[in-house]
C-alpha atoms as a PDB file:
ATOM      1  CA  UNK A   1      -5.659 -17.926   7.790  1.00  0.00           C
ATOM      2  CA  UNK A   2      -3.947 -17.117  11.153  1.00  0.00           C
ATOM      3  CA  UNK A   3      -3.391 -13.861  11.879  1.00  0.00           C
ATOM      4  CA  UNK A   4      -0.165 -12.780  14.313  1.00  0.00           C
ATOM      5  CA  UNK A   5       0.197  -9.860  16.787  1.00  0.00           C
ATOM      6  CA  UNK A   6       3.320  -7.734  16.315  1.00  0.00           C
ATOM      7  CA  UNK A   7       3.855  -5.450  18.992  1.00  0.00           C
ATOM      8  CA  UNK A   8       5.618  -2.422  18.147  1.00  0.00           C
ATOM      9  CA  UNK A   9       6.156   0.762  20.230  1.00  0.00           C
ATOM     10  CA  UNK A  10       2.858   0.398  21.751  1.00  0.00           C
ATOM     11  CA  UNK A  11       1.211  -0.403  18.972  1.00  0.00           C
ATOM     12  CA  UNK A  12      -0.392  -4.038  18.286  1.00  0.00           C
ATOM     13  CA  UNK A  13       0.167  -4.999  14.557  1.00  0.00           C
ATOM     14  CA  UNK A  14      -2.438  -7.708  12.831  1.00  0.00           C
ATOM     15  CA  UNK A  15      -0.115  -9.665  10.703  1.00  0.00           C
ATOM     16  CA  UNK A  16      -0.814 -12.825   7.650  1.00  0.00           C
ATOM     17  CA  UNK A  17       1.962 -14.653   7.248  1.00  0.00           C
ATOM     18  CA  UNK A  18       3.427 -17.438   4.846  1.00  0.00           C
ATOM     19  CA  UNK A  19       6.834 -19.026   3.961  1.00  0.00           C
ATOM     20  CA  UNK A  20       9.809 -19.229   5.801  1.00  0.00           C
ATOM     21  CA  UNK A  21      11.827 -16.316   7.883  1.00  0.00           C
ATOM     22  CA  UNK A  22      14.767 -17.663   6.491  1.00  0.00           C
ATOM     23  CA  UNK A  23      13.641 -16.602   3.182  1.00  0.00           C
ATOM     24  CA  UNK A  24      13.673 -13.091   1.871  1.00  0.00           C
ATOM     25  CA  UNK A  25      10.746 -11.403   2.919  1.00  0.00           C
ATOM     26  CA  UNK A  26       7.642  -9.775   1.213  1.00  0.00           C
ATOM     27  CA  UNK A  27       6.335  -7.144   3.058  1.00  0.00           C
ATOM     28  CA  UNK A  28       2.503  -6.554   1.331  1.00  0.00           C
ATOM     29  CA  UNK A  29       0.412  -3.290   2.305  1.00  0.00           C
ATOM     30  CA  UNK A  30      -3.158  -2.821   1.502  1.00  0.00           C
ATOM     31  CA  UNK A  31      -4.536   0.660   0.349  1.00  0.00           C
ATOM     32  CA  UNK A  32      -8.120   2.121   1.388  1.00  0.00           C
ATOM     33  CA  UNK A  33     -10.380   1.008   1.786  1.00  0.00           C
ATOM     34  CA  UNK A  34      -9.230  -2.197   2.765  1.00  0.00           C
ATOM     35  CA  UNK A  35      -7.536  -4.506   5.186  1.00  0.00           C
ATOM     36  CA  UNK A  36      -4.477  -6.887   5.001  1.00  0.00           C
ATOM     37  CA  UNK A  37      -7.262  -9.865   3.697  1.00  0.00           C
ATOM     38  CA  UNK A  38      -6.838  -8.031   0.124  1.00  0.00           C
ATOM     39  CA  UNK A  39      -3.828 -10.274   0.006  1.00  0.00           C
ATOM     40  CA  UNK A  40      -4.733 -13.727   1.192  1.00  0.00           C
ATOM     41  CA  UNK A  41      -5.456 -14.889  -1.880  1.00  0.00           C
ATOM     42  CA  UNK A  42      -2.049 -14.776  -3.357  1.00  0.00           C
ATOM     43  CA  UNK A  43      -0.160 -15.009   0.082  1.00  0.00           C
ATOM     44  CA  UNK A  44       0.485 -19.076  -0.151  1.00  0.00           C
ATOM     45  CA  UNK A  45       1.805 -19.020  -3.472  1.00  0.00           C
ATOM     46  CA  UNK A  46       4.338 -16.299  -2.630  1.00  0.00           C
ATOM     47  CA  UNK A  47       5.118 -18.228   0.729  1.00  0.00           C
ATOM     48  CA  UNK A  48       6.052 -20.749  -1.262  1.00  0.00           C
ATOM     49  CA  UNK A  49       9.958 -18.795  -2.032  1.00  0.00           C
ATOM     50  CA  UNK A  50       9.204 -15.689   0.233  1.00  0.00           C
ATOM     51  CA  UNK A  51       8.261 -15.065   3.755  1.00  0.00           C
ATOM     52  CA  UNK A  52       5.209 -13.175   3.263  1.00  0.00           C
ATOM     53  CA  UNK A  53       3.619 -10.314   6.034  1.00  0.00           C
ATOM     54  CA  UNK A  54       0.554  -8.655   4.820  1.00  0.00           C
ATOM     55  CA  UNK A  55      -0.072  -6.027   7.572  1.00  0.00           C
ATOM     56  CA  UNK A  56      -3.062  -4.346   8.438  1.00  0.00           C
ATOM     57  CA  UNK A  57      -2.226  -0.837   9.007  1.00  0.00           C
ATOM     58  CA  UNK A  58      -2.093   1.074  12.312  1.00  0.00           C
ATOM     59  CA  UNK A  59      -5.553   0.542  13.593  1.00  0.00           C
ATOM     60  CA  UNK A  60      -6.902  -0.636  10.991  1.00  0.00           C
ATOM     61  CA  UNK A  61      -8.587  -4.425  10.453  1.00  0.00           C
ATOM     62  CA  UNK A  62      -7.115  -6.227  13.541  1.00  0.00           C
ATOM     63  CA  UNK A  63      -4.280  -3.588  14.280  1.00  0.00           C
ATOM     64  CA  UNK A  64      -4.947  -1.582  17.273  1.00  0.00           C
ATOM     65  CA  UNK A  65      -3.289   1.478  18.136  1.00  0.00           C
ATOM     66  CA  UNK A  66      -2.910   4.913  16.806  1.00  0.00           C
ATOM     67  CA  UNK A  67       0.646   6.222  15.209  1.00  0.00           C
ATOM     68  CA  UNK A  68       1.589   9.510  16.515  1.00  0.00           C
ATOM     69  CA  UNK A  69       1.101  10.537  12.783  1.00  0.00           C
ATOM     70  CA  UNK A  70      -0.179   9.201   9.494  1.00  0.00           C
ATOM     71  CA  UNK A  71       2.602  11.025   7.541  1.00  0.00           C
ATOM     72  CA  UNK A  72       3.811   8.216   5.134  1.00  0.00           C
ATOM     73  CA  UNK A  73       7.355   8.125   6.454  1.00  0.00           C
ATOM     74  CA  UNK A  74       6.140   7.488   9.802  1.00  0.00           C
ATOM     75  CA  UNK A  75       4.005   4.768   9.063  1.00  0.00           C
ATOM     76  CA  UNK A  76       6.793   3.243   6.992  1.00  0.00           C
ATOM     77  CA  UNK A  77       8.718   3.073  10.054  1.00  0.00           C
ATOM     78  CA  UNK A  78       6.121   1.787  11.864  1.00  0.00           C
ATOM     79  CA  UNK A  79       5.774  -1.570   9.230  1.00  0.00           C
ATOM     80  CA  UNK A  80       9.740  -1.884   9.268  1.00  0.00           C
ATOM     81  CA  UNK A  81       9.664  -2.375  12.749  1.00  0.00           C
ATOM     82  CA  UNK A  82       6.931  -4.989  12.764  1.00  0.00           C
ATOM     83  CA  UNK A  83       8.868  -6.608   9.888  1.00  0.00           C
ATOM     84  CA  UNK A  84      11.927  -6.604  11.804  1.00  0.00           C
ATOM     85  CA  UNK A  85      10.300  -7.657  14.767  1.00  0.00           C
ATOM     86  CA  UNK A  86       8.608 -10.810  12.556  1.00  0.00           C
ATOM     87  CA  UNK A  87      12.270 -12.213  11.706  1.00  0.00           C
ATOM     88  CA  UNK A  88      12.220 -10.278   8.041  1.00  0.00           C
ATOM     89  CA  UNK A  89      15.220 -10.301   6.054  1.00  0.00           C
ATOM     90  CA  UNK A  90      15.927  -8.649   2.898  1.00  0.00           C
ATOM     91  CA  UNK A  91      12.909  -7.223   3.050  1.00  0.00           C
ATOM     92  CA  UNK A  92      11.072  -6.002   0.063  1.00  0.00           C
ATOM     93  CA  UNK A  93       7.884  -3.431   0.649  1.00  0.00           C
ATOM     94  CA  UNK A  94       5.193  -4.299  -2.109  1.00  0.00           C
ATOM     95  CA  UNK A  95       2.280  -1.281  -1.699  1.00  0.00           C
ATOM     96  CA  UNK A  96      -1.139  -0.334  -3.524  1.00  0.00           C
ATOM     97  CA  UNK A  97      -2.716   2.926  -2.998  1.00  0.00           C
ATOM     98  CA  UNK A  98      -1.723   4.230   0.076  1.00  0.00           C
ATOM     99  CA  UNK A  99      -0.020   1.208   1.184  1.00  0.00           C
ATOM    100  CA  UNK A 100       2.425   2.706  -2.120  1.00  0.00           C
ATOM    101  CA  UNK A 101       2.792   5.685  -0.541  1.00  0.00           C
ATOM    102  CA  UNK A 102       4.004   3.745   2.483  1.00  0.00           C
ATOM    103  CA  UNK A 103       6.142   1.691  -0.119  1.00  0.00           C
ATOM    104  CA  UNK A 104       7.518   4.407  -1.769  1.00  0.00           C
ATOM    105  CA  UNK A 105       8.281   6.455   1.658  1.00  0.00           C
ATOM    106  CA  UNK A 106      10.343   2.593   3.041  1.00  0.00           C
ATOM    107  CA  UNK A 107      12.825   3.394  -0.447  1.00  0.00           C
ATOM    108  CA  UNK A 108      12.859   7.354   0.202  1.00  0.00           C
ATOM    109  CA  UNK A 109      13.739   7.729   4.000  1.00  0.00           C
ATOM    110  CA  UNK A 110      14.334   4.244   4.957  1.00  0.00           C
ATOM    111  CA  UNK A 111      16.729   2.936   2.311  1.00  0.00           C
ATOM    112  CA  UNK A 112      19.104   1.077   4.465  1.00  0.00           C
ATOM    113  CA  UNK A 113      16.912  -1.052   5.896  1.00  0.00           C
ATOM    114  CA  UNK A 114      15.106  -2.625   2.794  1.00  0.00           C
ATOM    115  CA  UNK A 115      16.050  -4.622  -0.610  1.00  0.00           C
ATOM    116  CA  UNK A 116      14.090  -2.909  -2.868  1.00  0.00           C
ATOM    117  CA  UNK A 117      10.251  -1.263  -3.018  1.00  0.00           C
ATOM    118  CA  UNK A 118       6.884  -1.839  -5.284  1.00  0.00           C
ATOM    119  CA  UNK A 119       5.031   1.124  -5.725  1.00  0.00           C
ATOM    120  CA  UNK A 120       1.305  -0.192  -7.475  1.00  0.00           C
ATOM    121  CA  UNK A 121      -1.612   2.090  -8.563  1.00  0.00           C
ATOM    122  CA  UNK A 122      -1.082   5.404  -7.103  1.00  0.00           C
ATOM    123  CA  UNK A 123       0.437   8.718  -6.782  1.00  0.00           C
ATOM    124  CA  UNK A 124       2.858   9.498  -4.797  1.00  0.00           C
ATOM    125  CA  UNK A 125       1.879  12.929  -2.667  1.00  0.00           C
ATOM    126  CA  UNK A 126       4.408  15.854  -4.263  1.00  0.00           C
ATOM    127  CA  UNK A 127       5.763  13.816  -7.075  1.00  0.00           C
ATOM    128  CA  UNK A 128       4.424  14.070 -10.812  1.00  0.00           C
ATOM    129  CA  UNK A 129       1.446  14.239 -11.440  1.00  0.00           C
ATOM    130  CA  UNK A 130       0.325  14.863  -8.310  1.00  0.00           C
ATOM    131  CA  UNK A 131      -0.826  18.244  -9.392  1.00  0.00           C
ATOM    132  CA  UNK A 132      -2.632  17.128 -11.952  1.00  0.00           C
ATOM    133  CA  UNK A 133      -4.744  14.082 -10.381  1.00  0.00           C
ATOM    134  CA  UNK A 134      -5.634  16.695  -7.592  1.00  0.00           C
ATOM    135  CA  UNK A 135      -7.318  18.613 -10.055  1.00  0.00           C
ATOM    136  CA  UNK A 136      -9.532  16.003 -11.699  1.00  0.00           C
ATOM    137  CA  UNK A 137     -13.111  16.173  -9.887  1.00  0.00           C
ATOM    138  CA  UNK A 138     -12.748  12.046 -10.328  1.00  0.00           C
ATOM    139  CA  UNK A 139     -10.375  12.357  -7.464  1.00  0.00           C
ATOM    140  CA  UNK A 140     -12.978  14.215  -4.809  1.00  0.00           C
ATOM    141  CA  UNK A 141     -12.831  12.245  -2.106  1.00  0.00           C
ATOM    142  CA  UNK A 142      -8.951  13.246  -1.767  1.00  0.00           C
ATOM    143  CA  UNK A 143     -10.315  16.697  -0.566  1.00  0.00           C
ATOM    144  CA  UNK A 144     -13.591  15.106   1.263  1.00  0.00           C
ATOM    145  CA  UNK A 145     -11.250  12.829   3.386  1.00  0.00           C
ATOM    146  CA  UNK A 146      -9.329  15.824   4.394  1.00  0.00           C
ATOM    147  CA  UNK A 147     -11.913  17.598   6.151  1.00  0.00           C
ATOM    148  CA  UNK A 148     -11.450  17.551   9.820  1.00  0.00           C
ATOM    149  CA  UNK A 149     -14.066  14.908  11.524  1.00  0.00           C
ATOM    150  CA  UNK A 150     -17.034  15.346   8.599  1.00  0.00           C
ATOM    151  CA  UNK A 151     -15.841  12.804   6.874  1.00  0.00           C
ATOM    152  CA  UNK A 152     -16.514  10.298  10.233  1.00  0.00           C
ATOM    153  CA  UNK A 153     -20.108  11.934  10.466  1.00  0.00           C
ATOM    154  CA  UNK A 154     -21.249  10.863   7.052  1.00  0.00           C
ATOM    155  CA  UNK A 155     -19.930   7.708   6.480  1.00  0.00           C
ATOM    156  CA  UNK A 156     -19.777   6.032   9.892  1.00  0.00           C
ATOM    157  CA  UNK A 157     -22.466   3.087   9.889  1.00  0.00           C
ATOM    158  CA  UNK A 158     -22.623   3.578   6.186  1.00  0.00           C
ATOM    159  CA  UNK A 159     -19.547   2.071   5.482  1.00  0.00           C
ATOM    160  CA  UNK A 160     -20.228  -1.028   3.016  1.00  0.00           C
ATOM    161  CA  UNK A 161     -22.169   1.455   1.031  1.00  0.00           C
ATOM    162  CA  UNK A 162     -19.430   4.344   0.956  1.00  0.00           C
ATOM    163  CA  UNK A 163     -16.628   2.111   0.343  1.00  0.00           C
ATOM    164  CA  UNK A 164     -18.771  -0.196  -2.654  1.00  0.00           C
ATOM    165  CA  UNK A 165     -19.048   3.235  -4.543  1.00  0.00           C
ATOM    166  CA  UNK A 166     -14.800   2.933  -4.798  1.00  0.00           C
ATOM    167  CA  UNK A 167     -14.603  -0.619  -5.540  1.00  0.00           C
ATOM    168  CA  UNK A 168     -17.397  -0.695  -8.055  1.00  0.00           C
ATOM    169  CA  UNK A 169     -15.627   2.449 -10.017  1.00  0.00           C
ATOM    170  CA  UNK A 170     -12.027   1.450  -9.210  1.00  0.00           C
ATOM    171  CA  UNK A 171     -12.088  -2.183 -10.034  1.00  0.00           C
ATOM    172  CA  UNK A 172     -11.711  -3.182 -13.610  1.00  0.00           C
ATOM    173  CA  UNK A 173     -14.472  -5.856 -12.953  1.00  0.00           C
ATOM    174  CA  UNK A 174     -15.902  -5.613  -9.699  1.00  0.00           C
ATOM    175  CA  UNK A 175     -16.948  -9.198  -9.480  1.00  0.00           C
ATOM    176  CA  UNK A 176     -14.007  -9.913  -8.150  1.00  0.00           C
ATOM    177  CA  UNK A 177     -14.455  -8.038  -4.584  1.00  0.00           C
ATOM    178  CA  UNK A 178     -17.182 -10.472  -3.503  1.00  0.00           C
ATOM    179  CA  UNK A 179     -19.794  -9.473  -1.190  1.00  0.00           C
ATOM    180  CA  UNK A 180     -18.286 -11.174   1.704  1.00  0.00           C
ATOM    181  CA  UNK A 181     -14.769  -9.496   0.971  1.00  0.00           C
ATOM    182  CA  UNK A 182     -16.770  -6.346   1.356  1.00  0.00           C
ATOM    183  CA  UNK A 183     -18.770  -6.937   4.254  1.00  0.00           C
ATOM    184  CA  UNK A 184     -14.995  -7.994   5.848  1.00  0.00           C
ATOM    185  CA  UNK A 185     -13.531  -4.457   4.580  1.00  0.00           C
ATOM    186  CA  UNK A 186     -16.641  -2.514   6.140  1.00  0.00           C
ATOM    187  CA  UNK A 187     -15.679  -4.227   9.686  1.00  0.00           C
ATOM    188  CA  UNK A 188     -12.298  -3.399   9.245  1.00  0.00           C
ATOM    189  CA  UNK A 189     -13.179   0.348   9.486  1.00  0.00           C
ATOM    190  CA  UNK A 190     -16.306   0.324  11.657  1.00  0.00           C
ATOM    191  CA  UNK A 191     -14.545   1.005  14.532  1.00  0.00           C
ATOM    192  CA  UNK A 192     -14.520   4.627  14.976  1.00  0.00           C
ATOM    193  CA  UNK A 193     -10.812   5.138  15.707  1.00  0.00           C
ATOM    194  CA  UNK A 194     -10.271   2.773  12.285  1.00  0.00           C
ATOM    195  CA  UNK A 195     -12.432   5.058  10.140  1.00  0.00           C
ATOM    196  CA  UNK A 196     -10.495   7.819  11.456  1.00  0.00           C
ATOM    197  CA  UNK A 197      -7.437   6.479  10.821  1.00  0.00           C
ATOM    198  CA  UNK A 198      -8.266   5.609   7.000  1.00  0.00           C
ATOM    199  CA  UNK A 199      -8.944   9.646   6.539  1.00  0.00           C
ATOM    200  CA  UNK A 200      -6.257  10.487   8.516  1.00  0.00           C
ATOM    201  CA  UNK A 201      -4.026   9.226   5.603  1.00  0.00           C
ATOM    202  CA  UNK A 202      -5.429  11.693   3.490  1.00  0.00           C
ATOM    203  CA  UNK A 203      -5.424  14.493   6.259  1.00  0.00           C
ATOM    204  CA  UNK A 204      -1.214  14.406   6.463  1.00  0.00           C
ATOM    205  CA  UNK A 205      -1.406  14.207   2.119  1.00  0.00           C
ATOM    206  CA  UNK A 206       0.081  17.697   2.133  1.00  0.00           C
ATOM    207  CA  UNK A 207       2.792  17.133   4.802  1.00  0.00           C
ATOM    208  CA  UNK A 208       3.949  14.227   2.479  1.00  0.00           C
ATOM    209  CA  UNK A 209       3.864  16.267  -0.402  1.00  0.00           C
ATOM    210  CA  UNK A 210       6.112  18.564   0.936  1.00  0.00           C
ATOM    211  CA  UNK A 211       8.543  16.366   2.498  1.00  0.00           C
ATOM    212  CA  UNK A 212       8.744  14.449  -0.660  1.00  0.00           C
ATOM    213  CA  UNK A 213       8.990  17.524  -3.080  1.00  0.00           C
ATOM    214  CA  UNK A 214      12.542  17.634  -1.539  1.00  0.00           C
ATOM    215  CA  UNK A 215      14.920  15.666  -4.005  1.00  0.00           C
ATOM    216  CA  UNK A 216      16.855  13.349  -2.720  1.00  0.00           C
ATOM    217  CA  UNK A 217      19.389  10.597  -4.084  1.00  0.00           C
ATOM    218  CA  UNK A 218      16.482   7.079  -3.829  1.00  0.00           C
ATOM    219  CA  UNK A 219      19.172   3.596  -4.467  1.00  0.00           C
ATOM    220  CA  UNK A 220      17.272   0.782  -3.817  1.00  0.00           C
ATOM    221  CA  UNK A 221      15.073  -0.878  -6.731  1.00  0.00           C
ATOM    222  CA  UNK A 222      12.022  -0.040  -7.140  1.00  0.00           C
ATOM    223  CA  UNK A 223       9.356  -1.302  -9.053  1.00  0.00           C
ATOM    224  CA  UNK A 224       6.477   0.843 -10.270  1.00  0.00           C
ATOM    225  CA  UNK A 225       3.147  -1.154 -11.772  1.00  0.00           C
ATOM    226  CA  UNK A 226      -0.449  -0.078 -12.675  1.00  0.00           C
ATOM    227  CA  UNK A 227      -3.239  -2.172 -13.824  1.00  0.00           C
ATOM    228  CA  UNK A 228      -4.137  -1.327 -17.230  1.00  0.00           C
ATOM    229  CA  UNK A 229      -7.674  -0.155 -16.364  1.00  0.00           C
ATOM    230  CA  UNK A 230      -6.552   1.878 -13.999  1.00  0.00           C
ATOM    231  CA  UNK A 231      -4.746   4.488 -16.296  1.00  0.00           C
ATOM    232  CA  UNK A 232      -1.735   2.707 -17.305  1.00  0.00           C
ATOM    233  CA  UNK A 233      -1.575   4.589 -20.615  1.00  0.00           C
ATOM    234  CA  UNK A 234      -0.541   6.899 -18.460  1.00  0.00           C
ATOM    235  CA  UNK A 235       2.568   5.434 -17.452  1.00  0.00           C
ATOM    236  CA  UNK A 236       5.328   7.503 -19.088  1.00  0.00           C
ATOM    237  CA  UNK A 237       4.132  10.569 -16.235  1.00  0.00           C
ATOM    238  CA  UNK A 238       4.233   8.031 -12.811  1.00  0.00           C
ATOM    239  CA  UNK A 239       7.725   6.584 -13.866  1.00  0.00           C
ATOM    240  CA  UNK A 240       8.992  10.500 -14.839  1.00  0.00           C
ATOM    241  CA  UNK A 241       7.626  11.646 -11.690  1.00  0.00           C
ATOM    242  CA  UNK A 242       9.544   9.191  -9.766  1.00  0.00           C
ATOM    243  CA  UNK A 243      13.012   9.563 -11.828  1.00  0.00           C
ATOM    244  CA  UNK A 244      12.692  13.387 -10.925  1.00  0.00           C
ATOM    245  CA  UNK A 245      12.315  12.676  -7.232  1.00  0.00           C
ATOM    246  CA  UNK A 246      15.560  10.772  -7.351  1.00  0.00           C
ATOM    247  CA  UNK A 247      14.806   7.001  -8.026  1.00  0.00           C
ATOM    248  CA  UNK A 248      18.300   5.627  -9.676  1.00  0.00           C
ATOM    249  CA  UNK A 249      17.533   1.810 -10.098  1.00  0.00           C
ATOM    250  CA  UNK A 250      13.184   2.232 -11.322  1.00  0.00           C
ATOM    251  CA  UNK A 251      11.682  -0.144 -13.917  1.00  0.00           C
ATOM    252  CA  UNK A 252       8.050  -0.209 -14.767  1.00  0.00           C
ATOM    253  CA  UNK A 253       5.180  -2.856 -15.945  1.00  0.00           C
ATOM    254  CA  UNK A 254       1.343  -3.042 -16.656  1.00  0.00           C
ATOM    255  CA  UNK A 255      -0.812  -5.435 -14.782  1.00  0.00           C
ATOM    256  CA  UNK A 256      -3.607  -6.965 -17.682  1.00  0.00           C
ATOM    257  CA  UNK A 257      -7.011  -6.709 -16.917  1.00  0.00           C
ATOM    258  CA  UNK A 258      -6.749  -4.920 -13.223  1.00  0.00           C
ATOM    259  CA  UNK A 259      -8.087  -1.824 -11.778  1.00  0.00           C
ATOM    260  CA  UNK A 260      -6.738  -0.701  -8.617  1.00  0.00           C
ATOM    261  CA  UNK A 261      -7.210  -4.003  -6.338  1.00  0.00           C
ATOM    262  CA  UNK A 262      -3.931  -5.599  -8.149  1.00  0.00           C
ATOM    263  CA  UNK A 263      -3.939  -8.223  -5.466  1.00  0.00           C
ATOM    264  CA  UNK A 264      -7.787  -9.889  -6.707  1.00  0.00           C
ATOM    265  CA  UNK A 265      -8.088  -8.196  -9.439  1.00  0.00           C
ATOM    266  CA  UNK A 266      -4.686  -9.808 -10.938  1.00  0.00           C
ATOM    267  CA  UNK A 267      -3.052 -12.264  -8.672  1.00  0.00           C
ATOM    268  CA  UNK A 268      -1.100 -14.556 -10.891  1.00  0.00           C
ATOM    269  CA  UNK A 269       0.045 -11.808 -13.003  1.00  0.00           C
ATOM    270  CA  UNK A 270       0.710 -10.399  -9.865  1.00  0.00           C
ATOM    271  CA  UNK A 271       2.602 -12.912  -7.974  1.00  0.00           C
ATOM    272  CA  UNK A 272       5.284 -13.493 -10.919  1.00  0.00           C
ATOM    273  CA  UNK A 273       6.145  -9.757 -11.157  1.00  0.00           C
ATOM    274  CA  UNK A 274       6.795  -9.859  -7.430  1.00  0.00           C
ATOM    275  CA  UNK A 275       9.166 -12.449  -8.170  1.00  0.00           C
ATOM    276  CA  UNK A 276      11.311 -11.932 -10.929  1.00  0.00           C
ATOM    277  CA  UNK A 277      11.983  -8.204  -9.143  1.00  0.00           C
ATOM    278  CA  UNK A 278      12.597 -10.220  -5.552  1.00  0.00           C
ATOM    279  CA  UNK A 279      14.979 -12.162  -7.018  1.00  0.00           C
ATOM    280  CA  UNK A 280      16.957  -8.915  -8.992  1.00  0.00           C
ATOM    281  CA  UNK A 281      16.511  -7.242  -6.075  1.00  0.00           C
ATOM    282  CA  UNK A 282      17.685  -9.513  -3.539  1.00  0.00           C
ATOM    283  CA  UNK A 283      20.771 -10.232  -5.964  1.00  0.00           C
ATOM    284  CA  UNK A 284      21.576  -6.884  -6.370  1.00  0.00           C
ATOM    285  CA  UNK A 285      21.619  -6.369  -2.418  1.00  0.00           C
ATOM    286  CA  UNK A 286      24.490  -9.081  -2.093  1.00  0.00           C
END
């Protein structure tokens, strides 16, 4: 698939695209550790009634550049741009992991400018239960990533091995990250500045935290789905968390038999939430 250069405020964005600008447009963001390929496979059949971007992050994959900070809101501005700059209209942000961060910070601080958000398989920094995930030792690598430069020492030239660790315990059946999705993901970040920029998402965690602890009045749509292996009986806390922080217009689903790769793990399942909530959304923008 043909991937697009976005240039925006000296930044150079790598960009997939499918459908038609005149449609309303998908914007898709990837979480860590992976690249805008996590969502080729479902990008045609969204294309086929959206216009479809799935970025790579700020130097990340084929995106070269650093951000003056990896503070979610900042980033979110950052993918707006290159959105607006690609012809998007009525844009929708779809996000897993940290690309829901991104997602959720597009709804929070950049309402005007978007139809609606999906927030997938995450926490959002400051929000409910953020607290509590912090504290389970399953979640150590939040803390390991936010150690100044160590985190570059270790894994740097080890990267296929560090990241297969995640996939193999985050997937609900790893099978379906390939090996040659992996060895793609592990070039995405072997560029020094990349691997840098993948931690520095977790560095800026407690900035976000406390920016988004403020409350503030969040009217767009917004969607909020976890796979069911990645604890979706957990649901009732994520959606609470996000009412509290102000989201008016929130609804909620399960994706069956996905971990935290939604876009692989789950694409047709997937691809037909993303739809029925473009099409509320977009109606409800009119």
């Amino acid at each position: 698939m043909q991937i697009d250069r976005i240039e925006v405020g000296g930044l150079t964005l790598a960009c997939r695209k499918a459908g038609k600008a005149s449609d309303p447009c998908l914007v898709l963001l990837h979480g860590w550790p992976q690249t805008g390929l996590a969502w080729e496979g479902v990008l045609p059949e969204l294309g086929k009634d959206s216009y479809a971007l799935a970025f790579d992050l700020p130097d990340i994959g084929d995106s070269r550049g650093a951000p003056r900070s990896a503070e979610k809101t900042e980033l979110a501005d950052i993918i707006l741009k290159g959105a607006e700059a690609a012809g998007g209209k009525s844009i929708i942000v779809v996000g897993y992991d940290v690309g829901g961060m991104i997602a959720f910070a597009c709804a929070r601080d950049h309402g005007a400018r978007i139809a609606g958000a999906v927030v997938m398989n995450t926490v959002i920094p400051g929000l409910d239960p953020w607290t509590k995930i912090l504290s389970d030792p399953r979640i150590w690598h939040f803390a390991f990533h936010q150690i100044p430069e160590l985190p570059e020492t270790l894994v740097a030239g080890h990267e296929r091995a560090y990241f297969d660790f995640f996939y193999n315990v985050m997937a609900a059946d790893p099978k379906h990250l390939p090996d040659a999705r992996r060895d793609a993901y592990a070039k995405g970040y072997a560029r020094l500045e990349a691997l840098k920029a993948g931690f520095d998402w977790y560095r800026t965690m407690p900035k976000d935290a406390e920016h988004n602890a403020k409350r503030t009045e969040i009217k767009k749509p917004m969607l909020y789905l976890r796979g069911d292996a990645d604890a979706g009986r957990n649901m009732p806390e994520y959606v609470e968390g996000l009412k509290n922080a102000g989201v008016v217009n929130l609804g909620s689903g399960v994706l069956p038999k996905s971990g935290e790769y939604a876009p692989e793990e789950a694409p047709g399942a997937l691809v037909e939430a993303l739809r029925r909530f473009r099409r509320s959304a977009t109606s409800a923008s009119r």
